[in-house]
N, C-alpha and C. Protein backbone atom coordinates (compact mmCIF):
# COMPACT_ATOMS: atom_id res chain seq x y z
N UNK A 1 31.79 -11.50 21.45
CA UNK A 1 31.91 -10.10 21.12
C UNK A 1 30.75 -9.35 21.78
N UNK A 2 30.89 -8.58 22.83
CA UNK A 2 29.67 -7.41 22.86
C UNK A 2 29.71 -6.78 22.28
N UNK A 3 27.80 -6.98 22.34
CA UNK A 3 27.17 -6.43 21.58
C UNK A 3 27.02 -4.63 21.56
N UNK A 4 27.16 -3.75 20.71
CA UNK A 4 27.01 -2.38 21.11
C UNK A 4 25.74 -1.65 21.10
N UNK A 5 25.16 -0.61 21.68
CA UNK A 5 24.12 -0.27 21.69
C UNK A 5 23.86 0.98 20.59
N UNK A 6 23.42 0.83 19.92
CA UNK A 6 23.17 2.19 18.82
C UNK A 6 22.84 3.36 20.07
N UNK A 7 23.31 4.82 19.14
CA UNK A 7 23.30 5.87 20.27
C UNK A 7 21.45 6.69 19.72
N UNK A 8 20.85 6.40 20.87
CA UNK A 8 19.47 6.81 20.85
C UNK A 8 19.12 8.62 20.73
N UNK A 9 20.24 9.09 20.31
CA UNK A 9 20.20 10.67 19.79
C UNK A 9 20.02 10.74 18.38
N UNK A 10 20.62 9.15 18.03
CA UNK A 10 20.52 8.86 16.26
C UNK A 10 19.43 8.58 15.38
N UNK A 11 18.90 7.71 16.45
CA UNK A 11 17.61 6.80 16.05
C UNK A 11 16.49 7.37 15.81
N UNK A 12 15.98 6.55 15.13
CA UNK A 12 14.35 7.44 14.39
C UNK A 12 13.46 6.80 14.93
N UNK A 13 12.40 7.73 15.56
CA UNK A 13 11.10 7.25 16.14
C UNK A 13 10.36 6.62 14.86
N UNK A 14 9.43 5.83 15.81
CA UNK A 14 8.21 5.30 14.75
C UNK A 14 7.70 6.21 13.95
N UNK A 15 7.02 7.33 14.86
CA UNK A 15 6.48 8.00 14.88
C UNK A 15 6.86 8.98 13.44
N UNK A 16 8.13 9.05 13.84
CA UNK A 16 9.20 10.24 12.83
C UNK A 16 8.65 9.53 11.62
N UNK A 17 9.08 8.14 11.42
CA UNK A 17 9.03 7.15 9.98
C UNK A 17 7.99 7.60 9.88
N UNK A 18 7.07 7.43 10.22
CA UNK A 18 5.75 7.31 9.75
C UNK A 18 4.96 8.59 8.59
N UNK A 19 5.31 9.79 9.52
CA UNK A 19 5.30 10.87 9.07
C UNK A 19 6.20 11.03 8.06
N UNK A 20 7.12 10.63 7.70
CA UNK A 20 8.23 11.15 6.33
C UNK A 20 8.00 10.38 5.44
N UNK A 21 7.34 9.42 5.65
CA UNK A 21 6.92 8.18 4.63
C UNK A 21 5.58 8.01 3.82
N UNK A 22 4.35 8.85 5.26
CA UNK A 22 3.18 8.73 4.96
C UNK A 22 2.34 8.48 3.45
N UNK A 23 3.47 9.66 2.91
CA UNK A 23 2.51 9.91 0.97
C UNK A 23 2.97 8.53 0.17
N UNK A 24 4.34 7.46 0.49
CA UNK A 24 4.03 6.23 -0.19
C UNK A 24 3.80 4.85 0.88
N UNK A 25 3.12 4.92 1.76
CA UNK A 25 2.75 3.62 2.98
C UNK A 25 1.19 3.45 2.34
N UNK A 26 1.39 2.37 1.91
CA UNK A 26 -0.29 1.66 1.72
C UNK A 26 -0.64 0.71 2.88
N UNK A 27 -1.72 0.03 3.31
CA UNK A 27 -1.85 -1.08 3.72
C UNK A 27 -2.81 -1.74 3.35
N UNK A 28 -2.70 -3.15 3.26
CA UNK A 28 -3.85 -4.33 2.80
C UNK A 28 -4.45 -4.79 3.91
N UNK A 29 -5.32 -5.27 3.76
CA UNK A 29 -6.45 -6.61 5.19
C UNK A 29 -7.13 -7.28 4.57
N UNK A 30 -6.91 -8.31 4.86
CA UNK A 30 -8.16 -9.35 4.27
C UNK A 30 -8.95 -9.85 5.45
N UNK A 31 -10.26 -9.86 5.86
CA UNK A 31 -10.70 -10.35 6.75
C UNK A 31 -12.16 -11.34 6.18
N UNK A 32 -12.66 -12.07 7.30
CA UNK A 32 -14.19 -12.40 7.18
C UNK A 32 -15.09 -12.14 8.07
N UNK A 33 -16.67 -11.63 7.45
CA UNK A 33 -17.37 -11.29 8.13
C UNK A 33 -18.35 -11.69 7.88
N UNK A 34 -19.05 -12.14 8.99
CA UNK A 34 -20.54 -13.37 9.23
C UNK A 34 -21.68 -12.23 9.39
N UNK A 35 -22.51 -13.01 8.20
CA UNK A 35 -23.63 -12.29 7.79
C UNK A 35 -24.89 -12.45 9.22
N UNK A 36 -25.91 -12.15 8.66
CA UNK A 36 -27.21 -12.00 9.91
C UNK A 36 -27.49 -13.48 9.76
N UNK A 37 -27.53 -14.16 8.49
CA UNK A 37 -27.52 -15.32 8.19
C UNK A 37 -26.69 -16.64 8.12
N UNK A 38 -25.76 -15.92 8.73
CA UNK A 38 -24.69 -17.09 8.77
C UNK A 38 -23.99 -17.68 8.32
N UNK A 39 -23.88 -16.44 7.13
CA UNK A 39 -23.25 -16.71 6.16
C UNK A 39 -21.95 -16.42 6.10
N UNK A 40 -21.00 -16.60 5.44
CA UNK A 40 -18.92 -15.48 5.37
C UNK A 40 -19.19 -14.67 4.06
N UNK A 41 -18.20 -13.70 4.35
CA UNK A 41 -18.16 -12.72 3.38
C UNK A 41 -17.04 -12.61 3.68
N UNK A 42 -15.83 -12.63 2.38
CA UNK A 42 -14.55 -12.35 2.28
C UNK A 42 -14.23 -10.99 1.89
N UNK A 43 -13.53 -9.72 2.53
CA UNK A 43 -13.15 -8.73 1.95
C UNK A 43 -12.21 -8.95 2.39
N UNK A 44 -11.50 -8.38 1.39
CA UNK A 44 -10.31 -7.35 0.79
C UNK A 44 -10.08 -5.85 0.52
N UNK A 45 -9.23 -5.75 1.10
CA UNK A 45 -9.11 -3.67 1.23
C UNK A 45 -7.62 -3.00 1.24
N UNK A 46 -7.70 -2.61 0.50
CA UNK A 46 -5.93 -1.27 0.37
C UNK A 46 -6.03 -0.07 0.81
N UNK A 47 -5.34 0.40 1.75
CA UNK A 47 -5.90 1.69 1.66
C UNK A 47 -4.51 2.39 1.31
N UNK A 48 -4.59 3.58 1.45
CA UNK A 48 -3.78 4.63 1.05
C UNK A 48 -3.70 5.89 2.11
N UNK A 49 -2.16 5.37 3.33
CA UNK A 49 -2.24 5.94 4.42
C UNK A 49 -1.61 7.75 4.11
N UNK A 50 -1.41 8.14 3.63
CA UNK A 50 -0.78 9.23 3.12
C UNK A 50 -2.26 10.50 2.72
N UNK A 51 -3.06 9.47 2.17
CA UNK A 51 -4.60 10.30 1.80
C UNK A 51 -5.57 9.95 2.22
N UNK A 52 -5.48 9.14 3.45
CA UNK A 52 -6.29 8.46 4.07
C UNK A 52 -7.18 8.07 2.98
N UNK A 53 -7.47 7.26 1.48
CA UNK A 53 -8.47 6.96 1.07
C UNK A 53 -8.90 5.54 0.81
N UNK A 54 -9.55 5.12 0.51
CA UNK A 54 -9.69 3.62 -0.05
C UNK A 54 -9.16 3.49 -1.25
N UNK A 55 -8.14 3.08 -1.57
CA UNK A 55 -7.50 2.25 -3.02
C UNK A 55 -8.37 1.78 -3.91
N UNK A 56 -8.90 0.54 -2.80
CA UNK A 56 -9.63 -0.78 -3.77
C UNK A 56 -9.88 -1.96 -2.69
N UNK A 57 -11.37 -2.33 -3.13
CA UNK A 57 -11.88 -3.31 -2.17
C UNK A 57 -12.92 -3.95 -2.74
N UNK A 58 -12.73 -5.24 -2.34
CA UNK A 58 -13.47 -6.51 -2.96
C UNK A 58 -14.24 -7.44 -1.31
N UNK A 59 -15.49 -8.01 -2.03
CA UNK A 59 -16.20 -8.53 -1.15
C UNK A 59 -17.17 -9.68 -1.96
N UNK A 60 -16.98 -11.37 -1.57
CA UNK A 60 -17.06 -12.09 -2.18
C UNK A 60 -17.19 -13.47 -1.58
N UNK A 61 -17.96 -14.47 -1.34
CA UNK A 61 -18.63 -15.06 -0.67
C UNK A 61 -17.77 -16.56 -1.23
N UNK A 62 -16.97 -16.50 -2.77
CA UNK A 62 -16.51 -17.79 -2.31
C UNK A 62 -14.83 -16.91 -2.72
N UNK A 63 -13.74 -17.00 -1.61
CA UNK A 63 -12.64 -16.54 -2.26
C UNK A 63 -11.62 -17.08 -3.37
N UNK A 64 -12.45 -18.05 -3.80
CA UNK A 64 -11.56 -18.82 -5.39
C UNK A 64 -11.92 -17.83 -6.15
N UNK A 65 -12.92 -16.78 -6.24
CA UNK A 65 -13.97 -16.68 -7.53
C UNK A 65 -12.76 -15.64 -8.09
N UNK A 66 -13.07 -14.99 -9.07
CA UNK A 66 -12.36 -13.98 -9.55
C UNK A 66 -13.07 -12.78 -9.99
């Protein structure tokens, strides 16, 4: 069966989504970052793309801990 091509007069840019969506799109990251000492540091971060603000963020050296 060919396949059909959606008609690109229809379709929604990224761009478009992004903007109509902005006030409920959060995003998370968890990364690690090496101290002067050589040490890891685990954060965690949400932000809140709609109000550009920080949610909530954690930073914590063993990631079992609570």
């Amino acid at each position: 069966m060919p396949k059909t091509l959606p008609d690109p007069s229809r379709q929604q840019r990224w761009i478009t989504f992004l903007r109509n969506h902005s006030e409920v799109i959060a995003g998370m990251d968890f990364f690690v970052v090496p101290t002067v000492r050589f040490r890891l540091l685990y954060v965690w971060i949400a932000i809140d793309h709609g109000r550009r603000r920080i949610l909530h963020f954690n930073v914590t050296e063993n990631p079992s801990a609570r």
